[in-house]
N, C-alpha and C. Protein backbone atom coordinates (compact mmCIF):
# COMPACT_ATOMS: atom_id res chain seq x y z
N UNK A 1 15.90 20.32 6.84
CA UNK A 1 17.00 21.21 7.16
C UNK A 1 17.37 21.95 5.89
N UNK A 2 17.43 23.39 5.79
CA UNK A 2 17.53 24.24 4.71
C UNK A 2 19.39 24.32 4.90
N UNK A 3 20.16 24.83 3.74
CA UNK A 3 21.41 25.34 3.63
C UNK A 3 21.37 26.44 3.79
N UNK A 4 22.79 26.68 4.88
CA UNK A 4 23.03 28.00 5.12
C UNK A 4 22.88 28.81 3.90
N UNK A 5 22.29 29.97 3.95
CA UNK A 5 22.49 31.37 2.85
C UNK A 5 23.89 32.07 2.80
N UNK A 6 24.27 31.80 1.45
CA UNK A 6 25.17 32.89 1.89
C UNK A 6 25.46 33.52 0.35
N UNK A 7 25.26 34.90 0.79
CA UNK A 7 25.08 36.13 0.62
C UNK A 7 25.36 36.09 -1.32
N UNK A 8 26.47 35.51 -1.14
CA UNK A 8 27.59 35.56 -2.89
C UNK A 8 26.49 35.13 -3.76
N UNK A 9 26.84 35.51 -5.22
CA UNK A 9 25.86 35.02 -6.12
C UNK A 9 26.20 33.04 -6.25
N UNK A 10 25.22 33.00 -6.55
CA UNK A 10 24.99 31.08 -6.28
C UNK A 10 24.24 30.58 -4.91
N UNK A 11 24.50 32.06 -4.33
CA UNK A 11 23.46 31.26 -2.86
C UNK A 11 23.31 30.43 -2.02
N UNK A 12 24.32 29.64 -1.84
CA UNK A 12 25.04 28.85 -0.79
C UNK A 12 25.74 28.41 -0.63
N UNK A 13 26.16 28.68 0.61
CA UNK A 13 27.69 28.30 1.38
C UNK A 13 28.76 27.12 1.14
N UNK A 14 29.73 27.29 0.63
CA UNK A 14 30.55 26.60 -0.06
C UNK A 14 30.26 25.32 1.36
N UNK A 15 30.21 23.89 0.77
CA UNK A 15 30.54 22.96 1.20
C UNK A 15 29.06 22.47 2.03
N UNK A 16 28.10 23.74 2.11
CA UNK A 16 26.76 23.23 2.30
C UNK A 16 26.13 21.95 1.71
N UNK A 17 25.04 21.35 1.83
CA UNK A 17 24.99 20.11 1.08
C UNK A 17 23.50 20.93 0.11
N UNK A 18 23.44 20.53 -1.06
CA UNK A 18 22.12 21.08 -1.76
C UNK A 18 21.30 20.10 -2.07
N UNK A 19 19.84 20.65 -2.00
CA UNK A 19 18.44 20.08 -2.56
C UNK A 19 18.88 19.33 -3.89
N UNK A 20 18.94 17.97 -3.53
CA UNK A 20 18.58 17.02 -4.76
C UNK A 20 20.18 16.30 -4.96
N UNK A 21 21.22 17.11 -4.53
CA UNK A 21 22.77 16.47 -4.42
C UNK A 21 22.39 14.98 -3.45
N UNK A 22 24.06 15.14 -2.87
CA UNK A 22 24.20 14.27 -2.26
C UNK A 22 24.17 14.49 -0.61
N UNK A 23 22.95 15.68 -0.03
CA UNK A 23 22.37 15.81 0.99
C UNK A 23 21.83 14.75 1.46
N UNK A 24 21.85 14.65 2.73
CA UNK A 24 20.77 13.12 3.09
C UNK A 24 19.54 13.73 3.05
N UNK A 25 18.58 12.45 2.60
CA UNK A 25 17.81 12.66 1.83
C UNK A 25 16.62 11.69 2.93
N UNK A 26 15.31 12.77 3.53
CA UNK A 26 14.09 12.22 4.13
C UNK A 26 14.35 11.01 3.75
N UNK A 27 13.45 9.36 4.42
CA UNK A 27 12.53 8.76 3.88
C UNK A 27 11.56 8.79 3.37
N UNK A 28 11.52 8.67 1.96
CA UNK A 28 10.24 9.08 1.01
C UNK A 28 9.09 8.16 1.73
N UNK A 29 7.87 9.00 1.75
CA UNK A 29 6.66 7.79 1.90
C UNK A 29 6.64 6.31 1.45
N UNK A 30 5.80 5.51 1.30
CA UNK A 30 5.63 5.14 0.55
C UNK A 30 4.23 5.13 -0.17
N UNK A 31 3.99 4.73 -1.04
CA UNK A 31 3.14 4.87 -1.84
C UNK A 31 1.76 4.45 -1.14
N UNK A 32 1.71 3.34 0.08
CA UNK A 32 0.49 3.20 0.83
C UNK A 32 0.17 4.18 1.58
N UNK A 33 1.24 4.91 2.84
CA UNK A 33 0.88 5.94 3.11
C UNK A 33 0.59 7.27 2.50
N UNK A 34 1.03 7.41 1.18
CA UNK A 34 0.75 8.78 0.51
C UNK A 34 -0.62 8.71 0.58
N UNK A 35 -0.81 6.96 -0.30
CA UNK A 35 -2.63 7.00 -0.61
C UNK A 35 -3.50 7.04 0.30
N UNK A 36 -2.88 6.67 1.54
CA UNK A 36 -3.69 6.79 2.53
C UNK A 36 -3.93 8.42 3.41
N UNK A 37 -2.91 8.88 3.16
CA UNK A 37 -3.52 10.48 3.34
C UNK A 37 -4.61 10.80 2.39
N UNK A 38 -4.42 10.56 0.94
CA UNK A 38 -5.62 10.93 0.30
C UNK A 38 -6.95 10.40 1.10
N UNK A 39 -6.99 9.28 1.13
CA UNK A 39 -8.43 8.13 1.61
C UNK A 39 -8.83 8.80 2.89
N UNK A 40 -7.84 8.97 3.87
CA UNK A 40 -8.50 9.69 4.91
C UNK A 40 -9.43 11.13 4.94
N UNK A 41 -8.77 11.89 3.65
CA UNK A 41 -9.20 13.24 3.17
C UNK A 41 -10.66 12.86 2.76
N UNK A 42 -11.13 11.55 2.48
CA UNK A 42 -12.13 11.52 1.88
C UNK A 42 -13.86 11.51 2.48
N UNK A 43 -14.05 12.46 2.04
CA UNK A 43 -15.52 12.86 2.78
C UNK A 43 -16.39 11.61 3.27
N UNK A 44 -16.67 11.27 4.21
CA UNK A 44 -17.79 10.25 5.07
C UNK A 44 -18.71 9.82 4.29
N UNK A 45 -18.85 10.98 3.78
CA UNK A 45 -20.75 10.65 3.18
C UNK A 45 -20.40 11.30 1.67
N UNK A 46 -21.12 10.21 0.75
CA UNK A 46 -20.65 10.29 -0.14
C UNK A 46 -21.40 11.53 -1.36
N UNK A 47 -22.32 11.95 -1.00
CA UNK A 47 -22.85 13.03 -1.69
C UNK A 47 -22.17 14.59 -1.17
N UNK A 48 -21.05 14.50 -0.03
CA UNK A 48 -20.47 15.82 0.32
C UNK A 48 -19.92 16.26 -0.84
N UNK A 49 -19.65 17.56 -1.43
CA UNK A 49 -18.51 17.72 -2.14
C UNK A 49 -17.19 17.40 -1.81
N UNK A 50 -16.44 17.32 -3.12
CA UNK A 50 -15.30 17.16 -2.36
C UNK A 50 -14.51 17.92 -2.13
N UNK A 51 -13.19 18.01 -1.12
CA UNK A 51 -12.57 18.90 -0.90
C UNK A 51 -11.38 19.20 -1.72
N UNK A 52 -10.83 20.45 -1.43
CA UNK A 52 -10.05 20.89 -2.60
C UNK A 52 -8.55 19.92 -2.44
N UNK A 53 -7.83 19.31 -3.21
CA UNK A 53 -6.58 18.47 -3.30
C UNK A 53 -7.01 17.16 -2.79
N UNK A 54 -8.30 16.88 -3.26
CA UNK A 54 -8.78 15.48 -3.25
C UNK A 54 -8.56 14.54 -4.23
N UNK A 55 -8.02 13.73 -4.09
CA UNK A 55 -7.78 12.71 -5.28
C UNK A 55 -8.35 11.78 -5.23
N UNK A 56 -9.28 11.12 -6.24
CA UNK A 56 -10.00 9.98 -6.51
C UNK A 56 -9.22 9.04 -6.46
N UNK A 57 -8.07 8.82 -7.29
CA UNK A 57 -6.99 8.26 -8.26
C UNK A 57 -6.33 7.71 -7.37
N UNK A 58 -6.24 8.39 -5.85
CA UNK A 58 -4.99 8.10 -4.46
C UNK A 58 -5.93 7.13 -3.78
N UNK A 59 -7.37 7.40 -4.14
CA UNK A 59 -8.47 6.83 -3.01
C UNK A 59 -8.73 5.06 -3.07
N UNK A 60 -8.50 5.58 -4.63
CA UNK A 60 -8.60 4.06 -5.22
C UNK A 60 -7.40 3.07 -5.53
N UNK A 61 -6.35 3.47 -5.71
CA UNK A 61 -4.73 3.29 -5.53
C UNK A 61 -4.67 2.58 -3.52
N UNK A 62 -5.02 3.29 -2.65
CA UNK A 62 -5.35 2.69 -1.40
C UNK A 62 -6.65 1.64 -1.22
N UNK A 63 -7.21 1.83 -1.54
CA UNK A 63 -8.45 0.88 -1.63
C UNK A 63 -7.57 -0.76 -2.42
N UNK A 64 -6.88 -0.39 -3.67
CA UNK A 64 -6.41 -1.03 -4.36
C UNK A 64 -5.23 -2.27 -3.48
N UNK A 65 -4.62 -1.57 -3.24
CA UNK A 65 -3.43 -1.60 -1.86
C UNK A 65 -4.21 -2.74 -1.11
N UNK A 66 -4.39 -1.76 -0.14
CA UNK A 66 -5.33 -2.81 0.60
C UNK A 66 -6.27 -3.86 0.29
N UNK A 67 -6.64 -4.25 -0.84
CA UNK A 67 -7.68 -5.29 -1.07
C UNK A 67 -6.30 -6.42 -2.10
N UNK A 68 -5.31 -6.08 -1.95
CA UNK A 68 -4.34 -7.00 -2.91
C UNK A 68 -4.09 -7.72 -1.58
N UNK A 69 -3.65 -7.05 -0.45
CA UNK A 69 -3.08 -7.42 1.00
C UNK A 69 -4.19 -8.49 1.61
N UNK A 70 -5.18 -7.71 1.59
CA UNK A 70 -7.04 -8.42 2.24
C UNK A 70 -6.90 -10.26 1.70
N UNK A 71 -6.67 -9.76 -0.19
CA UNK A 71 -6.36 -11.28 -0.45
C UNK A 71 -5.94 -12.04 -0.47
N UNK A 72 -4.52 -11.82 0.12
CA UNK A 72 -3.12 -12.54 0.49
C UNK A 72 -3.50 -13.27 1.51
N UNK A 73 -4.29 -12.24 2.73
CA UNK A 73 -4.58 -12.37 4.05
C UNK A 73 -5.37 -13.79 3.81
N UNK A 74 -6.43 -13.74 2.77
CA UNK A 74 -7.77 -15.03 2.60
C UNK A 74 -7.28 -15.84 2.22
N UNK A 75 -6.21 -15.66 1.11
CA UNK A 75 -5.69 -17.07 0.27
C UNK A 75 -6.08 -18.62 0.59
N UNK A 76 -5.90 -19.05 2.22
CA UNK A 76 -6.25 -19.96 2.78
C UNK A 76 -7.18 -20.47 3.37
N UNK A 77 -8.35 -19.27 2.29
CA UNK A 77 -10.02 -19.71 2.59
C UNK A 77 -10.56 -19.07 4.05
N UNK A 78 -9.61 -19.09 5.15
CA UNK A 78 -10.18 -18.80 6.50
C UNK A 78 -9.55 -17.05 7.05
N UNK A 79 -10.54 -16.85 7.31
CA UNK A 79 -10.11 -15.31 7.80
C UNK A 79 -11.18 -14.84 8.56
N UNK A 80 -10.25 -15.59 10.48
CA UNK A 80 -11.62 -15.58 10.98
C UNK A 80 -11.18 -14.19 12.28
N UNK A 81 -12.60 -13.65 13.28
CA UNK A 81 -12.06 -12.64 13.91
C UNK A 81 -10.88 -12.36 14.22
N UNK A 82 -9.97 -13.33 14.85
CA UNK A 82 -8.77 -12.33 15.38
C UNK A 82 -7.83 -12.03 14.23
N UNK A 83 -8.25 -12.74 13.05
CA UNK A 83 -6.74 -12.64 11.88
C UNK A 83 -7.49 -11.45 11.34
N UNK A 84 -9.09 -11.19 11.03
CA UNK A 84 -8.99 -9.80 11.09
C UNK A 84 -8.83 -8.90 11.66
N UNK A 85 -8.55 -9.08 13.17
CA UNK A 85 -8.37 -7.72 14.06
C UNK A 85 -6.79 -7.87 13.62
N UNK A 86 -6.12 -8.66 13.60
CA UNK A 86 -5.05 -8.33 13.54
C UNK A 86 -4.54 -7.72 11.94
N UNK A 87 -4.80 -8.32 11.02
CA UNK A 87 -5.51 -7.52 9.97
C UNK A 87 -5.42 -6.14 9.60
N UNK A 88 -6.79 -5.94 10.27
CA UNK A 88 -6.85 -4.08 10.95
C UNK A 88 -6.12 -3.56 11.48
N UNK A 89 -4.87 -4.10 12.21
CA UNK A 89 -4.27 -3.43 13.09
C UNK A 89 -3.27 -3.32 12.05
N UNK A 90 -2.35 -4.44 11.75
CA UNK A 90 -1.43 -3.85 10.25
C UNK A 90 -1.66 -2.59 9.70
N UNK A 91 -2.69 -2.82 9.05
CA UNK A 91 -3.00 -1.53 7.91
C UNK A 91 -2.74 -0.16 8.75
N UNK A 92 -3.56 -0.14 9.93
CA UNK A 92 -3.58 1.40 10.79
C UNK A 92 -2.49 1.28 11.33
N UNK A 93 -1.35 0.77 11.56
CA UNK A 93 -0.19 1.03 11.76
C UNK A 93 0.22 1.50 10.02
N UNK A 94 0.38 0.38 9.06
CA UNK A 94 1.23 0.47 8.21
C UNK A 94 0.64 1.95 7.10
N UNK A 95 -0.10 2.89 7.41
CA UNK A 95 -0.91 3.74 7.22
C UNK A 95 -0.36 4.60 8.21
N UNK A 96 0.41 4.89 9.59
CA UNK A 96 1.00 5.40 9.96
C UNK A 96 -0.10 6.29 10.30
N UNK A 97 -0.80 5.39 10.82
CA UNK A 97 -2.78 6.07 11.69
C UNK A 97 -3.06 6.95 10.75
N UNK A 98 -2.68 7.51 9.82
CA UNK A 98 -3.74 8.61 8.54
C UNK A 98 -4.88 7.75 8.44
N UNK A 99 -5.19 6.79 8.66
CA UNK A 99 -6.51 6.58 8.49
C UNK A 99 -7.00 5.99 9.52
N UNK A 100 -7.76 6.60 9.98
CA UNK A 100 -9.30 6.04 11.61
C UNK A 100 -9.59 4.72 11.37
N UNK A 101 -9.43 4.02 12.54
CA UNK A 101 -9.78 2.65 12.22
C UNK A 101 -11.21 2.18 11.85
N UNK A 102 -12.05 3.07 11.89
CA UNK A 102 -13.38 2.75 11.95
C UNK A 102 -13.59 2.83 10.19
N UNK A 103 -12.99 3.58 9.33
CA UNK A 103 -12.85 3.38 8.26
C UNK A 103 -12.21 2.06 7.61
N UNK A 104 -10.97 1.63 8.12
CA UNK A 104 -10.36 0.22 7.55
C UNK A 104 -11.64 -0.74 8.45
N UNK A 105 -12.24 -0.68 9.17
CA UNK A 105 -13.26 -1.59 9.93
C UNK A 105 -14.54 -1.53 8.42
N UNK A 106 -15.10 -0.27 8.05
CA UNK A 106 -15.72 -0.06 6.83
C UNK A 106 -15.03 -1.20 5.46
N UNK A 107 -13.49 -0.85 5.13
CA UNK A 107 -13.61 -1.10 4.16
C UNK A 107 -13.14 -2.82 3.93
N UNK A 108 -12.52 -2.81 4.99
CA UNK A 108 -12.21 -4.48 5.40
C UNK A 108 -14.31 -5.53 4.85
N UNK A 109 -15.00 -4.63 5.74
CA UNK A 109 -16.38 -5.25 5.46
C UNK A 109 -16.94 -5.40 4.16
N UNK A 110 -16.52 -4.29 3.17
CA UNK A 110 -16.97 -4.13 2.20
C UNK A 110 -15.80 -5.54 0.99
N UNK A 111 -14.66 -5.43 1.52
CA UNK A 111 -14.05 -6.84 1.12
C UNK A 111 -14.13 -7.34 1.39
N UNK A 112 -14.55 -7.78 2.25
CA UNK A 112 -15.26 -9.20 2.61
C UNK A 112 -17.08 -10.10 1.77
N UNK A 113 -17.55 -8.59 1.38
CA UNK A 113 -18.83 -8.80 0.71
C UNK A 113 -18.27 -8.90 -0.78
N UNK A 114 -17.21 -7.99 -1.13
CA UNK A 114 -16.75 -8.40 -2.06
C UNK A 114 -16.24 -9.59 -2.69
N UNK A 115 -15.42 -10.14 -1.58
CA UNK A 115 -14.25 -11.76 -2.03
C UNK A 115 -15.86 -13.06 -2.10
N UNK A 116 -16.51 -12.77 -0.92
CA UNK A 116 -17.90 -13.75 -0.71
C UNK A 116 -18.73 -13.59 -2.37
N UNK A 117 -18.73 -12.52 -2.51
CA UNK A 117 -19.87 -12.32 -4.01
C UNK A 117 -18.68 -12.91 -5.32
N UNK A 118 -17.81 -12.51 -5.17
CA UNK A 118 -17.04 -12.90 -6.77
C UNK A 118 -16.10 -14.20 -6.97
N UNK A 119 -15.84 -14.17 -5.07
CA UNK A 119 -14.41 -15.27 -5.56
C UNK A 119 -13.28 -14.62 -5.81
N UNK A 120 -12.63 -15.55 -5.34
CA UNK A 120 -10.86 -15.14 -5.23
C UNK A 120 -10.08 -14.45 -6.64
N UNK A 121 -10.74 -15.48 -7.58
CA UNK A 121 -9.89 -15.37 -8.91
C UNK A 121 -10.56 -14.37 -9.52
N UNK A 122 -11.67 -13.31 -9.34
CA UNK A 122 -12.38 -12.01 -9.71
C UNK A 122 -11.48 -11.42 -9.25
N UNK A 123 -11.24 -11.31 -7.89
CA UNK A 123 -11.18 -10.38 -7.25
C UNK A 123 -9.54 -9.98 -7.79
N UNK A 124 -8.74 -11.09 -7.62
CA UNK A 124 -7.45 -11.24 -7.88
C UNK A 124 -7.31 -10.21 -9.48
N UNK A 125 -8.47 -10.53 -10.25
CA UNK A 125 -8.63 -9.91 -11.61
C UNK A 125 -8.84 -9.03 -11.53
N UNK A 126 -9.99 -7.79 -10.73
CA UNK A 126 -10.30 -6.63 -10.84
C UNK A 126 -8.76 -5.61 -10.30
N UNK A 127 -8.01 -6.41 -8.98
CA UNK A 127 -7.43 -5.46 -8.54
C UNK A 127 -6.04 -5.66 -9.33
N UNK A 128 -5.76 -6.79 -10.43
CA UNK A 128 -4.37 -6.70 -11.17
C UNK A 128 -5.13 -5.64 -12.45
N UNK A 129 -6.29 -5.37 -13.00
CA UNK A 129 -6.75 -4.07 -13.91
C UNK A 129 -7.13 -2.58 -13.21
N UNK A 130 -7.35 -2.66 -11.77
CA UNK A 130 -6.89 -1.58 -11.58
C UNK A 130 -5.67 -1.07 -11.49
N UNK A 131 -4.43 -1.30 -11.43
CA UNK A 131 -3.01 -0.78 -11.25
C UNK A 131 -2.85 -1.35 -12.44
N UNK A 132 -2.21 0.10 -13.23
CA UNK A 132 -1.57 -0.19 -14.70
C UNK A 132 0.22 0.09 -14.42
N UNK A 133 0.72 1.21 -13.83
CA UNK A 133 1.63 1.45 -13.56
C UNK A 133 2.77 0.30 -12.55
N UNK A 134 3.85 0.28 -13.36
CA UNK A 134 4.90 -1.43 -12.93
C UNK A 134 5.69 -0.54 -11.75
N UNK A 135 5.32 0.77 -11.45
CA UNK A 135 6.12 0.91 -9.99
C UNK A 135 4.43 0.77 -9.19
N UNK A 136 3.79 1.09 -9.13
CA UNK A 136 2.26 0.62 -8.52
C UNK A 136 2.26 -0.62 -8.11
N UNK A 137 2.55 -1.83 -9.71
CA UNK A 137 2.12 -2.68 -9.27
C UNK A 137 2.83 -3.76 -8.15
N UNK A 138 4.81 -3.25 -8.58
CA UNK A 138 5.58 -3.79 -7.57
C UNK A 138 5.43 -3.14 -6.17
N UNK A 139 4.85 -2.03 -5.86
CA UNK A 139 4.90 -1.79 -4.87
C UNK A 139 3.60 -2.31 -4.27
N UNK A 140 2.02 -2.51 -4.63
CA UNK A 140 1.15 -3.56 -3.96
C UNK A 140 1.75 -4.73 -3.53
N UNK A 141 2.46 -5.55 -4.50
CA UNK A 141 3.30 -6.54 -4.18
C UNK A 141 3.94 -6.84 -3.05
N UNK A 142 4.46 -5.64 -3.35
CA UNK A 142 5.20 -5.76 -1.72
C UNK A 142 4.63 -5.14 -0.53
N UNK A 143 3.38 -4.49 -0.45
CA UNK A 143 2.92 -4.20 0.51
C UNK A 143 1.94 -5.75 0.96
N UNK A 144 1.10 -6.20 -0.34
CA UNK A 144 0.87 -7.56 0.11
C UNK A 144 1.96 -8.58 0.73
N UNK A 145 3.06 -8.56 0.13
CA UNK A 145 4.11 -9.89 0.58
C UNK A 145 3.99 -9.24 2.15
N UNK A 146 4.32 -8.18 2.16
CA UNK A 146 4.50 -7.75 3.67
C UNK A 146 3.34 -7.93 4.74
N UNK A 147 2.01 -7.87 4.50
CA UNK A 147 1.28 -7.89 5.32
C UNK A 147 0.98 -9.69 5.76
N UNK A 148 1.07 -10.79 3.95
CA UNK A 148 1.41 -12.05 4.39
C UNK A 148 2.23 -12.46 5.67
N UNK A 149 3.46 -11.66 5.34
CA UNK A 149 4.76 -11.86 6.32
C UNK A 149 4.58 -11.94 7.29
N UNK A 150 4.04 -10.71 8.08
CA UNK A 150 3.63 -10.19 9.64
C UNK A 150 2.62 -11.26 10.01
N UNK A 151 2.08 -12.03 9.52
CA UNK A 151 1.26 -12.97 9.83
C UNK A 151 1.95 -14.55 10.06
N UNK A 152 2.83 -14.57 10.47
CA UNK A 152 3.75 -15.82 10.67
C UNK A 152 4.30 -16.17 9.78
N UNK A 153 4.82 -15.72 8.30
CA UNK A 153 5.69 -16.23 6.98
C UNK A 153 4.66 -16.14 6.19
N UNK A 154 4.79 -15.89 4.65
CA UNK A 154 3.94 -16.21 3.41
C UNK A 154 4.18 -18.07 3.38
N UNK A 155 2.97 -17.81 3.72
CA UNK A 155 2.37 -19.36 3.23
C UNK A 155 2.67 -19.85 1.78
N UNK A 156 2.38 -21.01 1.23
CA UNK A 156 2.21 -21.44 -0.13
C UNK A 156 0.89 -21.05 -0.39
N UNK A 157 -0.21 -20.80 -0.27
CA UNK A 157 -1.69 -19.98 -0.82
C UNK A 157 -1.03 -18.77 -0.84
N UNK A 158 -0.67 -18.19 -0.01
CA UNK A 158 -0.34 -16.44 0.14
C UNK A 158 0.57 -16.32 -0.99
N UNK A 159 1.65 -17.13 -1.11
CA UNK A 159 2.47 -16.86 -2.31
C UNK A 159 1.81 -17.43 -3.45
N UNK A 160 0.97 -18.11 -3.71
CA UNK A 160 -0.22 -18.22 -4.61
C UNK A 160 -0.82 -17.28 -5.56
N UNK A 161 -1.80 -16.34 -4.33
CA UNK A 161 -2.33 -15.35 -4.92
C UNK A 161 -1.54 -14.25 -4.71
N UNK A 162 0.11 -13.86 -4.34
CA UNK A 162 1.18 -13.06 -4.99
C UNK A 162 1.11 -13.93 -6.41
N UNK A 163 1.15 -14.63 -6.85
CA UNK A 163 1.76 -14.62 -8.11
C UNK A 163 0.58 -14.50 -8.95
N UNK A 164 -0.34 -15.06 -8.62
CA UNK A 164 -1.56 -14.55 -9.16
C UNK A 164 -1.96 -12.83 -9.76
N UNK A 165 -1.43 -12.29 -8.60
CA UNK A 165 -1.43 -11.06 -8.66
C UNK A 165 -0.21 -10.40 -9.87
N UNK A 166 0.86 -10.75 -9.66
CA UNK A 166 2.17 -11.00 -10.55
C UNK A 166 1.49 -11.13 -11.77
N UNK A 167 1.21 -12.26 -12.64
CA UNK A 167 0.29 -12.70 -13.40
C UNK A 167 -0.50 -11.59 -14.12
N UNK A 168 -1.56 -11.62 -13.86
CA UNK A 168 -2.61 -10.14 -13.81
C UNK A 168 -1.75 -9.17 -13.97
N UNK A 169 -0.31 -8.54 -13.09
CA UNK A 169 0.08 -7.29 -13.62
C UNK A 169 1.39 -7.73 -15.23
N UNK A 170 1.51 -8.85 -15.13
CA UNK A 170 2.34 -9.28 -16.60
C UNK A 170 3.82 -8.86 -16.01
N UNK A 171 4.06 -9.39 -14.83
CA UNK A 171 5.22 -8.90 -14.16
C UNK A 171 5.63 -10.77 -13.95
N UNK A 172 7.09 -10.73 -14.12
CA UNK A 172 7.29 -12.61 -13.74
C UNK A 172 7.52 -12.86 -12.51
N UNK A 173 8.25 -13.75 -11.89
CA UNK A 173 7.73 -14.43 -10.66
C UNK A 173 9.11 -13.46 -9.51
N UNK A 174 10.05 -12.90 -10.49
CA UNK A 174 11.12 -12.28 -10.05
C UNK A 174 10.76 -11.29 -9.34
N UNK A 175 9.46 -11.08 -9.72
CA UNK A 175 8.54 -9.47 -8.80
C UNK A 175 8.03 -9.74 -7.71
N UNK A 176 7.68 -11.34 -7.67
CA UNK A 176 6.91 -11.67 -6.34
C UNK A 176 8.38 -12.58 -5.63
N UNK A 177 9.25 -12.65 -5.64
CA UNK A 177 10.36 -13.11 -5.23
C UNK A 177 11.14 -11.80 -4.20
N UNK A 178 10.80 -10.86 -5.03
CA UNK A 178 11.50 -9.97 -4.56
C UNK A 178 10.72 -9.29 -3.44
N UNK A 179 9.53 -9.32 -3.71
CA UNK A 179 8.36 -8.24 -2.76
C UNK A 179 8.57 -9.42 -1.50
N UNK A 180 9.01 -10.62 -1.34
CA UNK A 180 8.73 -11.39 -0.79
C UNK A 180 10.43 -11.02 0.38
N UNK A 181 11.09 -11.16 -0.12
CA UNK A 181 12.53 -10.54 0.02
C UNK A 181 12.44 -9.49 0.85
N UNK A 182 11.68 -8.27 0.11
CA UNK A 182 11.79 -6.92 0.84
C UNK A 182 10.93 -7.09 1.82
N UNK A 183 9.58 -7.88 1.94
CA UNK A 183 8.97 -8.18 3.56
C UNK A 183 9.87 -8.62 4.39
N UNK A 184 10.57 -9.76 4.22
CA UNK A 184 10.69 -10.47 5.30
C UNK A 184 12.03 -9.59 5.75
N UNK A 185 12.73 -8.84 5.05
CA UNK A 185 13.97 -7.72 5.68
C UNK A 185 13.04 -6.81 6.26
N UNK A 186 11.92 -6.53 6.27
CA UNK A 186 10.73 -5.54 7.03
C UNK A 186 11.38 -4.27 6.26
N UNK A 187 11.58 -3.93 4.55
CA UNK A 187 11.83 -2.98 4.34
C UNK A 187 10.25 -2.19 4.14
N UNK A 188 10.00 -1.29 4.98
CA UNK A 188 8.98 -0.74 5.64
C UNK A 188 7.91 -0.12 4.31
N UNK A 189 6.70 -0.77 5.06
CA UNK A 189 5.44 -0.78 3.95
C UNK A 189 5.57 0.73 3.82
């Protein structure tokens, strides 16, 4: 919703509300769905060029996202068909459908060849050195605590490899306390 114009120098209408005041203010994305508009943008086949306002950086930030969540999901060793369909279904909701399920079906597989080849405590390692940034890393946090959540409560493994994750980003346990907090109020992935 734009402010009325009006005409006088300053350009709007006394008592209008302005851009960046104390207008109500959208719900900002969050940082999974931003990245996940990027990831969806991202060409099929990987020798296409890419397209123009493509971001690598968003692709892998979602990839990132999602494989912190993937490991929350395993923590307890078993992650068998329906906890991945249900799984899949999280993400393409909490992705707010920007991304085709046949893609999270792709990349779910490819973590799965991943967690099988390295192990938990790799994996836990590669994705606390990809996210350098402490609003990044609290916000994986809490997109993991959240996807634990929706799965009947964070377990003691699930809050495990949160702190694990915690750990790896050099954040204390107050970060995974809290991401844990903002799931279970369902303050929205």
């Amino acid at each position: 919703m734009s402010a009325p114009i009006d005409r006088r120098p300053g350009g709007v209408a006394p008592g209008a509300p302005r851009l960046g005041s104390e207008a109500p203010r959208a719900r900002v994305a969050s940082i999974l769905s931003q990245a996940a508009r990027a990831y969806s943008a991202r060409p099929p086949i990987e020798d296409i060029t890419m397209p123009t306002g493509f971001d690598p950086a968003a692709v892998a930030l979602f990839e990132t996202i999602i494989e912190a969540s993937f490991l929350v999901a395993n923590a307890d060793g078993h992650f068998d068909e329906e906890e991945r369909e249900r799984f899949q279904s999280i993400v393409v909701d909490a992705c707010q459908n920007l991304v085709h399920e046949k893609q999270i079906e792709a990349l779910i597989a490819d973590l799965c060849e991943m967690l099988a080849e390295d192990g938990m405590e790799k994996r836990v390692s590669m994705v606390a050195r990809t996210i350098g940034r402490t609003e990044h890393q609290r916000e994986v946090l809490r997109v993991a605590a959240y996807m634990a959540h929706a799965s009947s409560g964070v377990s003691a493994p699930e809050r495990g490899v949160l702190e694990q994750l915690a750990r790896g980003f050099k954040l204390d346990m107050a970060a995974v306390d809290e991401a844990i907090t903002q799931a279970a109020g369902h303050v929205g992935v």
